[in-house]
Protein backbone atom coordinates (compact mmCIF):
# COMPACT_ATOMS: atom_id res chain seq x y z
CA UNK A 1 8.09 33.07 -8.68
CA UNK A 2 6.11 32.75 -12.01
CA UNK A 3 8.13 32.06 -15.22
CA UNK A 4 6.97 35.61 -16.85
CA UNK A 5 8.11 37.11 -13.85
CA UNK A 6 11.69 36.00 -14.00
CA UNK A 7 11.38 36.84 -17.66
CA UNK A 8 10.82 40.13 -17.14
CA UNK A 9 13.26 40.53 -14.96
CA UNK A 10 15.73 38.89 -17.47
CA UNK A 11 14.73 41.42 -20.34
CA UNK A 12 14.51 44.67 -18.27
CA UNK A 13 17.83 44.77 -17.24
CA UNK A 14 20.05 47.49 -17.66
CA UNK A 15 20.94 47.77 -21.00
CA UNK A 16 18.12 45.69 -21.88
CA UNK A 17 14.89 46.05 -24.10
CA UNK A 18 11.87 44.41 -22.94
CA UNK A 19 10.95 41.73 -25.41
CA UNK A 20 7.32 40.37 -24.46
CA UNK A 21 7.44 38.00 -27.23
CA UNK A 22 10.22 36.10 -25.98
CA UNK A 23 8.81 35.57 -22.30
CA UNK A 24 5.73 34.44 -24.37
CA UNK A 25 7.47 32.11 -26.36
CA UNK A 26 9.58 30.87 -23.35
CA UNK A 27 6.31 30.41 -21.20
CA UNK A 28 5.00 28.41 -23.89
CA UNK A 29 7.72 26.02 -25.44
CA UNK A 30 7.35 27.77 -28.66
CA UNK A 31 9.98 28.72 -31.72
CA UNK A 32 11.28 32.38 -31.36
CA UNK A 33 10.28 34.49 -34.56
CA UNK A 34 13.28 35.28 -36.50
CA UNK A 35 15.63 37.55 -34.64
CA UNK A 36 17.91 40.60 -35.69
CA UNK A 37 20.94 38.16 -34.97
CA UNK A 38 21.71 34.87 -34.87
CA UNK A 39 24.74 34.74 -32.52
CA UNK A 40 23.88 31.68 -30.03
CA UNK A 41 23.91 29.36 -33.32
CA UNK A 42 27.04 29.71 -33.41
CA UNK A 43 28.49 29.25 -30.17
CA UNK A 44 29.87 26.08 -29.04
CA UNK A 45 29.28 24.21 -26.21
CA UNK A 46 31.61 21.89 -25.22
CA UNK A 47 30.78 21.12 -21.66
CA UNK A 48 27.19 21.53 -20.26
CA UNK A 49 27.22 20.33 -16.52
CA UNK A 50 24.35 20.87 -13.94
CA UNK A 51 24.87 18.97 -10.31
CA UNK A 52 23.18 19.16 -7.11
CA UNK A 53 24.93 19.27 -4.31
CA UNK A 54 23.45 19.78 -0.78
CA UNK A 55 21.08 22.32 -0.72
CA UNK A 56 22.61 24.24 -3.98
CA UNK A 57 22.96 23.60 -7.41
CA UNK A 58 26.02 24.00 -9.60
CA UNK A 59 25.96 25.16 -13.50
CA UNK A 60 29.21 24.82 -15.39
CA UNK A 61 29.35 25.13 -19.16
CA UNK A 62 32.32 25.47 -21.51
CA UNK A 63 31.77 28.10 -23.89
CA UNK A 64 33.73 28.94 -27.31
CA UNK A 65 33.34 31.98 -29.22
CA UNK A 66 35.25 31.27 -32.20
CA UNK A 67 32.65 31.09 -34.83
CA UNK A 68 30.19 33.69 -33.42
CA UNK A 69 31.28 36.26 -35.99
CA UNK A 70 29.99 38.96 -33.45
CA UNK A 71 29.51 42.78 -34.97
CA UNK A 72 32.57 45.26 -34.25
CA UNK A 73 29.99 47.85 -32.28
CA UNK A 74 27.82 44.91 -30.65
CA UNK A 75 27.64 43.43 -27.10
CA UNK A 76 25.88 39.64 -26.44
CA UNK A 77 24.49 39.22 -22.68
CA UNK A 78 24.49 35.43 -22.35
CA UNK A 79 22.09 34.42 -19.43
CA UNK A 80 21.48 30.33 -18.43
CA UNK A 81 17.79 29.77 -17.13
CA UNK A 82 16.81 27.23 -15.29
CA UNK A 83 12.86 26.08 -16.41
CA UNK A 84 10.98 23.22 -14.51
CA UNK A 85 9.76 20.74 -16.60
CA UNK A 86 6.16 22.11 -17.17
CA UNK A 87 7.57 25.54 -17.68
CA UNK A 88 5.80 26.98 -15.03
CA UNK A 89 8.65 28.59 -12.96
CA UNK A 90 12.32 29.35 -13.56
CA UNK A 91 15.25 31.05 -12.34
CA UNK A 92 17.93 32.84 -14.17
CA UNK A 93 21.72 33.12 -13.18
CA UNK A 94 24.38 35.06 -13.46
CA UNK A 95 25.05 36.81 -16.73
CA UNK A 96 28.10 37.16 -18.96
CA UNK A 97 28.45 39.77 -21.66
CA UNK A 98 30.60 38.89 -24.83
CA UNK A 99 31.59 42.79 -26.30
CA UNK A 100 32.68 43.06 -29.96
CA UNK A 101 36.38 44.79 -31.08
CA UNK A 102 34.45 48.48 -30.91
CA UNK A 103 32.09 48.11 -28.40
CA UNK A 104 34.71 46.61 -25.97
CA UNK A 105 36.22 50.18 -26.50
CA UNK A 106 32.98 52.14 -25.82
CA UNK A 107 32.33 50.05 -22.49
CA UNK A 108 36.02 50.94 -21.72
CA UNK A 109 35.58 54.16 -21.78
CA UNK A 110 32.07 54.54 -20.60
CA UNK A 111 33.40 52.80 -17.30
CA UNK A 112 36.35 54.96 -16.79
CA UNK A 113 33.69 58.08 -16.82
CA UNK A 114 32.19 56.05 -13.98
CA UNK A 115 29.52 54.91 -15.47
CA UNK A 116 27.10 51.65 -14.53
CA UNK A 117 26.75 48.95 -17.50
CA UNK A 118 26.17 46.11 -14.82
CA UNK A 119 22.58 44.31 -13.46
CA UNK A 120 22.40 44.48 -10.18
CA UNK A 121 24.47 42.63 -7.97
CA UNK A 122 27.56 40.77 -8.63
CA UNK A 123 28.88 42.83 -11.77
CA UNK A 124 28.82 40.44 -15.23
CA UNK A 125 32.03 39.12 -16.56
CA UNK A 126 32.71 41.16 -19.88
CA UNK A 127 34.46 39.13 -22.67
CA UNK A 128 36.43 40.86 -25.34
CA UNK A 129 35.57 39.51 -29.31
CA UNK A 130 38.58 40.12 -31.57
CA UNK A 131 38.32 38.45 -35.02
CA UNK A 132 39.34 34.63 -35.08
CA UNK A 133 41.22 34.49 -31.65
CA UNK A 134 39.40 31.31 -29.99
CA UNK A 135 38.04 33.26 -27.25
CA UNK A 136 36.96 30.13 -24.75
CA UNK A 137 35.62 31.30 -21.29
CA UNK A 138 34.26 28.42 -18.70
CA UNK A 139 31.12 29.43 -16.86
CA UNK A 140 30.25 28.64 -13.93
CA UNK A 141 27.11 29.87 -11.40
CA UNK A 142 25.33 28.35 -8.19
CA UNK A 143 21.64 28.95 -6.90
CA UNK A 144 19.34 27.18 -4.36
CA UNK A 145 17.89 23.99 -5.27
CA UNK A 146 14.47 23.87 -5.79
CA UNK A 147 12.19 20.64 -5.88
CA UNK A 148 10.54 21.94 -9.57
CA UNK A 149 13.94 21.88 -10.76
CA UNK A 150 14.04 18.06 -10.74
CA UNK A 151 13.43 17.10 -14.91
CA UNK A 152 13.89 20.77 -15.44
CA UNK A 153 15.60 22.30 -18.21
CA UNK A 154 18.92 24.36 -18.66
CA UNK A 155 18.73 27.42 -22.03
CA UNK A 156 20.62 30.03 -22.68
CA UNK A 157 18.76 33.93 -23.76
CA UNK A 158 20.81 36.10 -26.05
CA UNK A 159 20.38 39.60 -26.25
CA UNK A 160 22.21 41.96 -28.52
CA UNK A 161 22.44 45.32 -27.84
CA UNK A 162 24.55 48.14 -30.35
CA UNK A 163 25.44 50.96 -30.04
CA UNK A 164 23.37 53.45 -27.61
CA UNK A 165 22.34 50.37 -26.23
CA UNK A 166 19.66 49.71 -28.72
CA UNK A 167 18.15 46.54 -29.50
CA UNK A 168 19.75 44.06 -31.84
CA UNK A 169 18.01 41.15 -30.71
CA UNK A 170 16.94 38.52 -28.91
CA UNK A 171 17.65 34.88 -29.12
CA UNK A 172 16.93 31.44 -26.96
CA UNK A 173 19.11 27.94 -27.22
CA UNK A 174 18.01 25.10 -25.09
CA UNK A 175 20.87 23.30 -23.83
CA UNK A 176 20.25 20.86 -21.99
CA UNK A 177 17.96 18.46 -19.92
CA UNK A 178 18.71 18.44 -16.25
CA UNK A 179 18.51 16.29 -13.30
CA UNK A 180 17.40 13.94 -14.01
CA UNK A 181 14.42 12.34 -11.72
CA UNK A 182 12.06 9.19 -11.76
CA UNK A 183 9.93 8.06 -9.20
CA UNK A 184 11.85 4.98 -7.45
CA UNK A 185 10.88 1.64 -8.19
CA UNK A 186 10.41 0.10 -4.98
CA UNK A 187 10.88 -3.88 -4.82
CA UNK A 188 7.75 -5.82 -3.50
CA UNK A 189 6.80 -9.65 -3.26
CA UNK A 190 5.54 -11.38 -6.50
CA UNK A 191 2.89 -13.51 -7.13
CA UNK A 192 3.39 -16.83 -4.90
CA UNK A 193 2.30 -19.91 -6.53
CA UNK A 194 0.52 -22.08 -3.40
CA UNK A 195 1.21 -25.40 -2.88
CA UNK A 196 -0.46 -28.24 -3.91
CA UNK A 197 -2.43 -30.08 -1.05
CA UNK A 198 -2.04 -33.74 -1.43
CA UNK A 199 -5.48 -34.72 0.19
CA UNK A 200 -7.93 -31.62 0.95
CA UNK A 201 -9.30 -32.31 4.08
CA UNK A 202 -12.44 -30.40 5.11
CA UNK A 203 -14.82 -30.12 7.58
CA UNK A 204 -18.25 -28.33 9.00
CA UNK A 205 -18.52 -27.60 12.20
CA UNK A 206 -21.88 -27.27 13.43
CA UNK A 207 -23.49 -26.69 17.06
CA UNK A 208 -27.25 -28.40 18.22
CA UNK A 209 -29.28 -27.49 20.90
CA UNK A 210 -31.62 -30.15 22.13
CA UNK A 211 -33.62 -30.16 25.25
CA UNK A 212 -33.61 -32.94 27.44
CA UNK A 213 -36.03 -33.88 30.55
CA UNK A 214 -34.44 -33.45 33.82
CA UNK A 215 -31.70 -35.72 34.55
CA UNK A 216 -32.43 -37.23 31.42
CA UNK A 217 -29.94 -38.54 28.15
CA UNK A 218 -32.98 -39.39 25.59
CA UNK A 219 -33.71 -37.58 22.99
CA UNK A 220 -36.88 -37.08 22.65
CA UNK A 221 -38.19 -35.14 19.10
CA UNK A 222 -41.04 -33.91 20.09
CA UNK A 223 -39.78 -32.07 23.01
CA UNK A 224 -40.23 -28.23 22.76
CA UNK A 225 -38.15 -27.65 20.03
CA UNK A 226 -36.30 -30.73 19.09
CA UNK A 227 -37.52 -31.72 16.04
CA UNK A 228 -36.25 -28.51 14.34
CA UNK A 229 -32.53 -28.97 15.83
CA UNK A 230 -32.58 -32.78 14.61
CA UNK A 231 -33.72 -31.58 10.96
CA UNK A 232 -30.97 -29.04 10.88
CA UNK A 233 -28.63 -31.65 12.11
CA UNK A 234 -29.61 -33.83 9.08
CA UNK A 235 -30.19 -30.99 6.64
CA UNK A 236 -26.35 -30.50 7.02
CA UNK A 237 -25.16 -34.17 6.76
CA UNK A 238 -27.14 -34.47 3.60
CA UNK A 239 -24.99 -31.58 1.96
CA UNK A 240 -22.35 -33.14 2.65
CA UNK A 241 -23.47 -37.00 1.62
CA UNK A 242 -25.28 -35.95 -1.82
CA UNK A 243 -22.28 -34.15 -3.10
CA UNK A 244 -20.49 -36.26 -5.30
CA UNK A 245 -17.42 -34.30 -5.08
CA UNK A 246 -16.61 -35.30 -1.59
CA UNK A 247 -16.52 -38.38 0.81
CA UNK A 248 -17.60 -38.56 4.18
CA UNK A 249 -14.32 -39.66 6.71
CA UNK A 250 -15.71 -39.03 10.01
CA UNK A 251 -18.64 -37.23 12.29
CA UNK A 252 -17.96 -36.66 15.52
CA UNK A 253 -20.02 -35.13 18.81
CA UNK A 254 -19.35 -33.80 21.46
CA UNK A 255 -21.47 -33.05 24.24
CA UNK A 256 -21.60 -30.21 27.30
CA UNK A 257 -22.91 -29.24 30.47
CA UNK A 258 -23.71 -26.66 32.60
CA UNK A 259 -22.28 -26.57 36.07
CA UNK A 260 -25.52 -27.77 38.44
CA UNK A 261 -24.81 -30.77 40.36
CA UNK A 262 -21.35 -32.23 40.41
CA UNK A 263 -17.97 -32.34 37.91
CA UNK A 264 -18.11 -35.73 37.82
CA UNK A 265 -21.90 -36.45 36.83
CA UNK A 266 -21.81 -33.58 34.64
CA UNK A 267 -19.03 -35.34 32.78
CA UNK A 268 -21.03 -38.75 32.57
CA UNK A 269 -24.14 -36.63 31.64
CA UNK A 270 -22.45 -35.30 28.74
CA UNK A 271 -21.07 -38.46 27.90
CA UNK A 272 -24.55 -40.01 27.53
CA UNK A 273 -26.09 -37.38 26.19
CA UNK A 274 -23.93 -37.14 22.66
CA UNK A 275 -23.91 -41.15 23.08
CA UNK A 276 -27.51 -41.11 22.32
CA UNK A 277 -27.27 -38.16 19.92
CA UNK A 278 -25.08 -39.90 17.87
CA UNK A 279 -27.08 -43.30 18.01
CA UNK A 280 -30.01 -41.28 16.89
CA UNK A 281 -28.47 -39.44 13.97
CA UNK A 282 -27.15 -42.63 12.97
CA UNK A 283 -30.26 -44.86 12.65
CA UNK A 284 -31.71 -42.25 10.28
CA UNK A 285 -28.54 -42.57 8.10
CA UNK A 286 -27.84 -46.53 7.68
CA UNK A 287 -25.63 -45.35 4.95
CA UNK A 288 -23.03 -43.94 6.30
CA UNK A 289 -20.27 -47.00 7.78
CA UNK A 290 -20.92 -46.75 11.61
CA UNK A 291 -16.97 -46.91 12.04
CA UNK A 292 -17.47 -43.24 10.99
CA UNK A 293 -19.26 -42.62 13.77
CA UNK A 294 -17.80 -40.78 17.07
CA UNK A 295 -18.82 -39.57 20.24
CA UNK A 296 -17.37 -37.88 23.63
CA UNK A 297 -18.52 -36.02 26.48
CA UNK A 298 -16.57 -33.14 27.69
CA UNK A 299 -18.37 -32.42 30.78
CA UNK A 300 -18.91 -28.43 32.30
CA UNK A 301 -18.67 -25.74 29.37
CA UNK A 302 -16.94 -23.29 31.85
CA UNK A 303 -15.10 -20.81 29.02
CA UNK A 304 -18.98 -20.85 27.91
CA UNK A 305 -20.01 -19.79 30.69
CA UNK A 306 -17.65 -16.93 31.20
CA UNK A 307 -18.66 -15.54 27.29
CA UNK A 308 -22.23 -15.86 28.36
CA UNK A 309 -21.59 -13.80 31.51
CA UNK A 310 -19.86 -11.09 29.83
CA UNK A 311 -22.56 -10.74 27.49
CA UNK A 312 -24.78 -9.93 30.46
CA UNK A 313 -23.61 -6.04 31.24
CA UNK A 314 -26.97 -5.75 33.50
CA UNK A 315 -25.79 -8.56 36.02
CA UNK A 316 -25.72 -7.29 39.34
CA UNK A 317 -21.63 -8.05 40.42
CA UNK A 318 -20.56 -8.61 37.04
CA UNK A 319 -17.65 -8.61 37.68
CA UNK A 320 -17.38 -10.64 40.78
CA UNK A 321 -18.90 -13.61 38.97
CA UNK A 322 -16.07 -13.16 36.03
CA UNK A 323 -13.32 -13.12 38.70
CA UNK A 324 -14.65 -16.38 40.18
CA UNK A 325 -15.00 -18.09 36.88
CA UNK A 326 -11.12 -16.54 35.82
CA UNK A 327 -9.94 -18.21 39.35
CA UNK A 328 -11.02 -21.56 38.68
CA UNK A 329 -8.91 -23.62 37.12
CA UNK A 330 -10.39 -27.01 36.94
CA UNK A 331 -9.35 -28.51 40.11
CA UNK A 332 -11.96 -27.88 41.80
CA UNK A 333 -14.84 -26.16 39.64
CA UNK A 334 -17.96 -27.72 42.08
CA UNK A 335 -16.06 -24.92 44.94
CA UNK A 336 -16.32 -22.30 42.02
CA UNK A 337 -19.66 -23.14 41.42
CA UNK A 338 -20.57 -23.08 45.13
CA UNK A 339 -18.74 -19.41 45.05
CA UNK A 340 -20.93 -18.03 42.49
CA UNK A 341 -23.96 -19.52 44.93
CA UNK A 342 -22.60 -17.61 47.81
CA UNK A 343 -23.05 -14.51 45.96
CA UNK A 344 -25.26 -11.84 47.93
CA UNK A 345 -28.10 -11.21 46.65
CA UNK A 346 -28.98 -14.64 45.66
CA UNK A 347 -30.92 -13.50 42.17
CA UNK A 348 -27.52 -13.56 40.89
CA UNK A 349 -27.28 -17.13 40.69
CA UNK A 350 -30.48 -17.61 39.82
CA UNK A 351 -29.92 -15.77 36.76
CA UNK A 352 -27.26 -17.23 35.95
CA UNK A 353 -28.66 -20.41 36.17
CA UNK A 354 -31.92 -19.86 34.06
CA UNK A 355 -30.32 -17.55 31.67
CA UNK A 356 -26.83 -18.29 30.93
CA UNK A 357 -26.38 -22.14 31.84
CA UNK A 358 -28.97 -23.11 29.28
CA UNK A 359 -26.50 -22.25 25.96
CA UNK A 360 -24.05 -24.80 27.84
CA UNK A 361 -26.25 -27.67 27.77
CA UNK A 362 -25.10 -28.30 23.82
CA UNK A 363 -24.03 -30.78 21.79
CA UNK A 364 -21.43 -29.70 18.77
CA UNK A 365 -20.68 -31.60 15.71
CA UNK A 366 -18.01 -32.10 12.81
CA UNK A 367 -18.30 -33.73 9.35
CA UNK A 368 -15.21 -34.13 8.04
CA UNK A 369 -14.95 -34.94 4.54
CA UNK A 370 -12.15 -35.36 1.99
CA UNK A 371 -12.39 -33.59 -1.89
CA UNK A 372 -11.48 -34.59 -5.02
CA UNK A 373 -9.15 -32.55 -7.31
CA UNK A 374 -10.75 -30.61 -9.91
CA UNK A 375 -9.76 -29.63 -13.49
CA UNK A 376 -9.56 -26.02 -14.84
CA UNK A 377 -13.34 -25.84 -16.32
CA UNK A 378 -14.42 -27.32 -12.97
CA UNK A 379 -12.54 -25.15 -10.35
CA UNK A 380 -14.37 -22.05 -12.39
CA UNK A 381 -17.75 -23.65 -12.04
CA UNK A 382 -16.46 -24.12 -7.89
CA UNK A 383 -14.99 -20.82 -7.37
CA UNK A 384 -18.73 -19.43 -7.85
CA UNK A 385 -20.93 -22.18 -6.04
CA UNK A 386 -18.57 -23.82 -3.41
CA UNK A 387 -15.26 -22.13 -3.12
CA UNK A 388 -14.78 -23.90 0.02
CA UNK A 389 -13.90 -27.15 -2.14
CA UNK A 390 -11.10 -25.80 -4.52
CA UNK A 391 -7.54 -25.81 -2.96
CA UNK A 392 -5.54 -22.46 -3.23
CA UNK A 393 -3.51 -24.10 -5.59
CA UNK A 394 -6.67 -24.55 -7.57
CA UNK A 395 -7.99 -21.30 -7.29
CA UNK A 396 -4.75 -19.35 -8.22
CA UNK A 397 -5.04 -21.68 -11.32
CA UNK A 398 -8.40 -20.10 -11.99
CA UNK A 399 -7.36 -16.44 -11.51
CA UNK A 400 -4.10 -16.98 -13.57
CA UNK A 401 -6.25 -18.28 -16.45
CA UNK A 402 -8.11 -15.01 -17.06
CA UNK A 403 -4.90 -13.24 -16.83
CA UNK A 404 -2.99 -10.53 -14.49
CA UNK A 405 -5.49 -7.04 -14.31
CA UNK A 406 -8.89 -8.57 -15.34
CA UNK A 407 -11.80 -8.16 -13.27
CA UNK A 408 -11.85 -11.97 -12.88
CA UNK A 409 -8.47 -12.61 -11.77
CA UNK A 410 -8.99 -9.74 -8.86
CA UNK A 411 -12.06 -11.27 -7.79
CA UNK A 412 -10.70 -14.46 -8.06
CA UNK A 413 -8.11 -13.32 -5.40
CA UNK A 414 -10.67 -12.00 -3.29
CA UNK A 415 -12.53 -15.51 -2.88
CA UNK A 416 -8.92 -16.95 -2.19
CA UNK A 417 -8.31 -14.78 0.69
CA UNK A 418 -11.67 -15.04 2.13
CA UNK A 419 -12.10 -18.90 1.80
CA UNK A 420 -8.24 -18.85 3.29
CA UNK A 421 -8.42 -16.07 5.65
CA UNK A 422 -4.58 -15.84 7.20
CA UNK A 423 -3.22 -17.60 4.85
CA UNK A 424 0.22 -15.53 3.92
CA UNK A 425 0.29 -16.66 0.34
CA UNK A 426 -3.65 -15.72 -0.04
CA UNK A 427 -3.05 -12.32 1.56
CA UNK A 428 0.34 -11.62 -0.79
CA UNK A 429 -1.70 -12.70 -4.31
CA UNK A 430 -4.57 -10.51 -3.15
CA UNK A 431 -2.90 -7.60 -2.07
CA UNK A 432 -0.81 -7.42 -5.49
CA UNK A 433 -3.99 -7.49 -7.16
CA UNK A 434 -5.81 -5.35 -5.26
CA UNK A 435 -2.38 -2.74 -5.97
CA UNK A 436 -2.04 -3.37 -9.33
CA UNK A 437 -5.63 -2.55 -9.66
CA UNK A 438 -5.13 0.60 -8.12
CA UNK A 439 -7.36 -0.37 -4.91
CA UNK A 440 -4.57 1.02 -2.55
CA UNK A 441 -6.71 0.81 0.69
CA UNK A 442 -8.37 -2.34 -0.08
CA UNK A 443 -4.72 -3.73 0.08
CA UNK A 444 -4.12 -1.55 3.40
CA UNK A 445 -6.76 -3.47 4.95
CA UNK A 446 -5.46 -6.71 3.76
CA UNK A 447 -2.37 -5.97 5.00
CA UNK A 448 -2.57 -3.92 8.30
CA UNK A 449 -1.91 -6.08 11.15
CA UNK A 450 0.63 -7.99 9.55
CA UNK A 451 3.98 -9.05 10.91
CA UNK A 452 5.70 -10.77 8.01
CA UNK A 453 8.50 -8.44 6.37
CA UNK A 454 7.47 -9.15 3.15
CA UNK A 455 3.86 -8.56 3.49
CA UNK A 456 5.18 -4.99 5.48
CA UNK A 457 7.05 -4.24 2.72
CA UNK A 458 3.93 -4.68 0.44
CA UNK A 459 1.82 -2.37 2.87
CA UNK A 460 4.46 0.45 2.28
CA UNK A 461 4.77 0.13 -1.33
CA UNK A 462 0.77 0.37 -1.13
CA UNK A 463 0.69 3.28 1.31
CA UNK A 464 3.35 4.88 -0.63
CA UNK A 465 1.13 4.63 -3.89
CA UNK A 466 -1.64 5.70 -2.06
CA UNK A 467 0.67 9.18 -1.27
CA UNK A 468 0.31 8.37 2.09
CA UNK A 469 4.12 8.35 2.58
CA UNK A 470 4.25 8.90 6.17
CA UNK A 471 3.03 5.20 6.44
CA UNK A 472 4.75 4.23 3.70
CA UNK A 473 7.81 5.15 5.44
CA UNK A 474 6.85 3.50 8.74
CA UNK A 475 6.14 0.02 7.10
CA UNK A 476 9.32 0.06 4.99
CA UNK A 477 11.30 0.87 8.39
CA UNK A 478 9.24 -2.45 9.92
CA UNK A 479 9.91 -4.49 7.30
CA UNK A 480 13.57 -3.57 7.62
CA UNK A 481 13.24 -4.39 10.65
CA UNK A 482 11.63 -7.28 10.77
CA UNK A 483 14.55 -8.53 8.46
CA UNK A 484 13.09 -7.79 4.66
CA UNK A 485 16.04 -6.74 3.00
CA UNK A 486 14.41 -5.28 -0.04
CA UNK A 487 12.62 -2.97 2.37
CA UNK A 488 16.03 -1.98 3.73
CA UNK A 489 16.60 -0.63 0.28
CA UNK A 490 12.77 0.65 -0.33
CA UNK A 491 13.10 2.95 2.89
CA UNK A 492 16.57 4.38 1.51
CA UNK A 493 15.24 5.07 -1.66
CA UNK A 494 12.12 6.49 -0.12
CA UNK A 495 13.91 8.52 2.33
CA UNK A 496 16.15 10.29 -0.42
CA UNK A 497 13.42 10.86 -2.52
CA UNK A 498 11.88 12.70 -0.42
CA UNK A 499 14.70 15.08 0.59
CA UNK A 500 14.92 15.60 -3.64
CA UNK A 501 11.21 16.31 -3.88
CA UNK A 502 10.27 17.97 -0.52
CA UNK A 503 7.36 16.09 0.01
């Protein structure tokens, strides 16, 4: 119900005038205009109690009358109102009416005559007012609890009637602020400082596709498309070599096969085949110490094959050839091969021979490569060109040195967590940032899929920002769960604010 309607009802009442000014000023937070009396100065308040409890809420306040010099012939009605904290809605309760020494004797009367000087309802307490006698009355009310009335307000309205019931006044004291409600602060992970890597260790991993005559190990540049695999092959081990910031500690290849003829030649095959790769790359780089230098055959490619199956929907017996290749499991792979011969029609080996064998037939290859440390100035330069080569360590340096909340710092964050994807301490940093700068899904995404109580925990406090609380309450509860005690305590704060608020 609005505030002006409750009022209204307040000021009409019987025995009541209607005083629109005061609902104005109510509605408004504003300073009565002088009234006719000025009785509620007066009164003392001693106790001033408002508690919720359960689904009700319980008003006490101590009252003495002892300096309200109140006129012989005049009555006070006293009523408490409840206001939510933006004013927009209130609730009054139950009234008492303080008479003075004549006026107690006109209600006397008026009541043995049988008539009704009562609101509605539960008939007001009536108080008698007899010079200095330290009249004291404790009053007490309940009403149902509503969510608005969290950071609400508790006043008191006067109104002064005389005799015929006319008018005297009307007056408003605030008493009191009342329950009292902030939004919990729930506990979450801080900022984790990474550790320091003691030798970073990096590599490239890279895959080449020559073409080799049949039954053949030489490779041979000028061979369909050779020469453009070899210059890619030594386009990437010159990045590496002409970077001053790094040293070369190893390139190794490895070489495949595809499953025609036998297990065992296929192995040799392979064998030879990234033997003379590898002699190859290295005459054309003298520089680099031959101990560096490794190769290794690793015979039939046969999870290859199964990824290059599946990525063949239009294969007639699909998934007949994908059960054969899930059955074998390296004892005897020539039978498996054999199997997928057997297959009726017998296009379906011969596509799988000229279209999907041919990615198999591969050689892959790793540079690994050590880094040197950088300094602050340096990392900033790196973070931009070559994140790749800072450490986390390095790059948390370069987001703490533009501060918490800049621009910088968040996408500094963001290159740590994609350089470092799974990395807990990258997701945690990034995730705070990404919260702190009010980018509540971006941190969702970070964090869904997530297992780690803490980083649960930081998905609720996100959802829960977000006003998603639903969520927020199912990630506290699996953080809990998981063994996060400060989640434990996040749910049960949740939980009960909710059942204050209603949401």
């Amino acid at each position: 119900m609005k505030l002006t309607t409750h009022i209204q009802q307040a000021l009409t009442a019987p025995g009541v005038a209607r005083k629109a000014t005061l609902a104005g000023a109510l509605l408004l937070g504003c300073t009565l205009a002088p009234a006719q009396t000025t009785y509620l100065q007066h009164l003392r308040v001693d106790t001033c109690a408002v508690q919720k409890q359960g689904d009700r809420v319980n008003v006490a306040i101590g009252m003495k009358f002892d300096s309200v010099d109140l006129a012989r012939q005049h009555s006070l009605t006293l009523v408490p109102v409840i206001f939510s904290a933006d004013g927009s809605q209130a609730v009054q309760l139950d009234s008492v009416v303080l008479d003075g020494r004549v006026r107690h004797k006109v209600v006397q009367r008026r009541r043995t005559l049988g008539d009704t000087l009562d609101m509605p309802g539960t008939p007001a307490p009536r108080l008698r007012r007899a010079g200095n006698d330290g009249l004291a009355y404790d009053y007490a009310a309940t009403t149902a609890y509503e969510p608005w009335m969290l950071n609400g307000r508790l006043g008191l309205r006067g109104h002064a009637t005389g005799c015929a019931d006319c008018a005297e006044g009307d007056e408003w004291r605030p008493l009191a602020d009342i329950l009292p409600y902030s939004e919990p602060q729930y506990a979450m992970a801080v900022v984790e400082q990474p550790r320091e890597e003691t030798e970073k260790m990096r590599y490239d991993d890279r895959t080449a596709r020559l073409h080799y005559r049949q039954d053949s190990h030489r490779v041979l540049p000028a061979y369909k498309d050779n020469q453009r695999e070899l210059d890619a092959i030594q386009a990437s081990i010159d990045v590496v070599k002409q970077n001053p910031d790094v040293q070369i500690t190893g390139i190794y290849v490895t070489g495949y096969a595809s499953p025609e003829a036998t297990v065992a030649y296929n192995q040799r095959l392979s064998e030879r085949r990234a033997r003379a790769l590898t002699q190859y790359v290295l005459e054309h780089n003298p520089d680099i110490d031959r101990s560096l230098w490794h190769a290794e055959g690793r015979g039939e490619d046969w999870e290859g094959l199964r990824r290059e199956v599946a990525r063949f929907t239009n294969l007639l017996k699909q998934d007949e050839v994908l059960r054969i290749i899930d059955e074998c499991d390296g004892s005897d792979r020539d039978a498996c091969e054999e199997r997928i011969k057997a297959l009726v029609p017998p296009d379906i080996y011969q596509r799988v021979l000229t279209e999907m064998y041919g990615p198999l037939r591969r050689n892959d290859y790793r540079i690994t490569y050590t880094v040197r440390p950088f300094d602050l100035d340096e990392a900033r330069q790196r973070i931009r060109t070559n994140p790749k080569l800072l450490s986390l360590a390095e790059m948390q340096r370069v987001a703490d040195s533009y501060g918490r909340g800049t621009p910088q710092y968040l996408e500094a964050q963001r290159v740590a967590v994609a350089t470092f994807p799974g990395n807990l301490t990258a997701i945690n940093n990034c995730a705070l940032a990404e919260i702190e700068a009010g980018n509540y899904d971006a941190a969702c995404r970070l964090l869904q899929g997530c297992t780690d109580g803490s980083l649960l925990n930081l998905l609720g406090v996100a959802h829960y920002r977000a006003d998603r609380l639903d969520e927020a309450e199912q990630a506290f509860d699996r953080a809990a769960r998981a063994g996060y005690q400060p989640a434990a305590d996040n749910l049960r704060q949740l939980r009960e604010a909710r059942r204050l608020t209603g949401k």
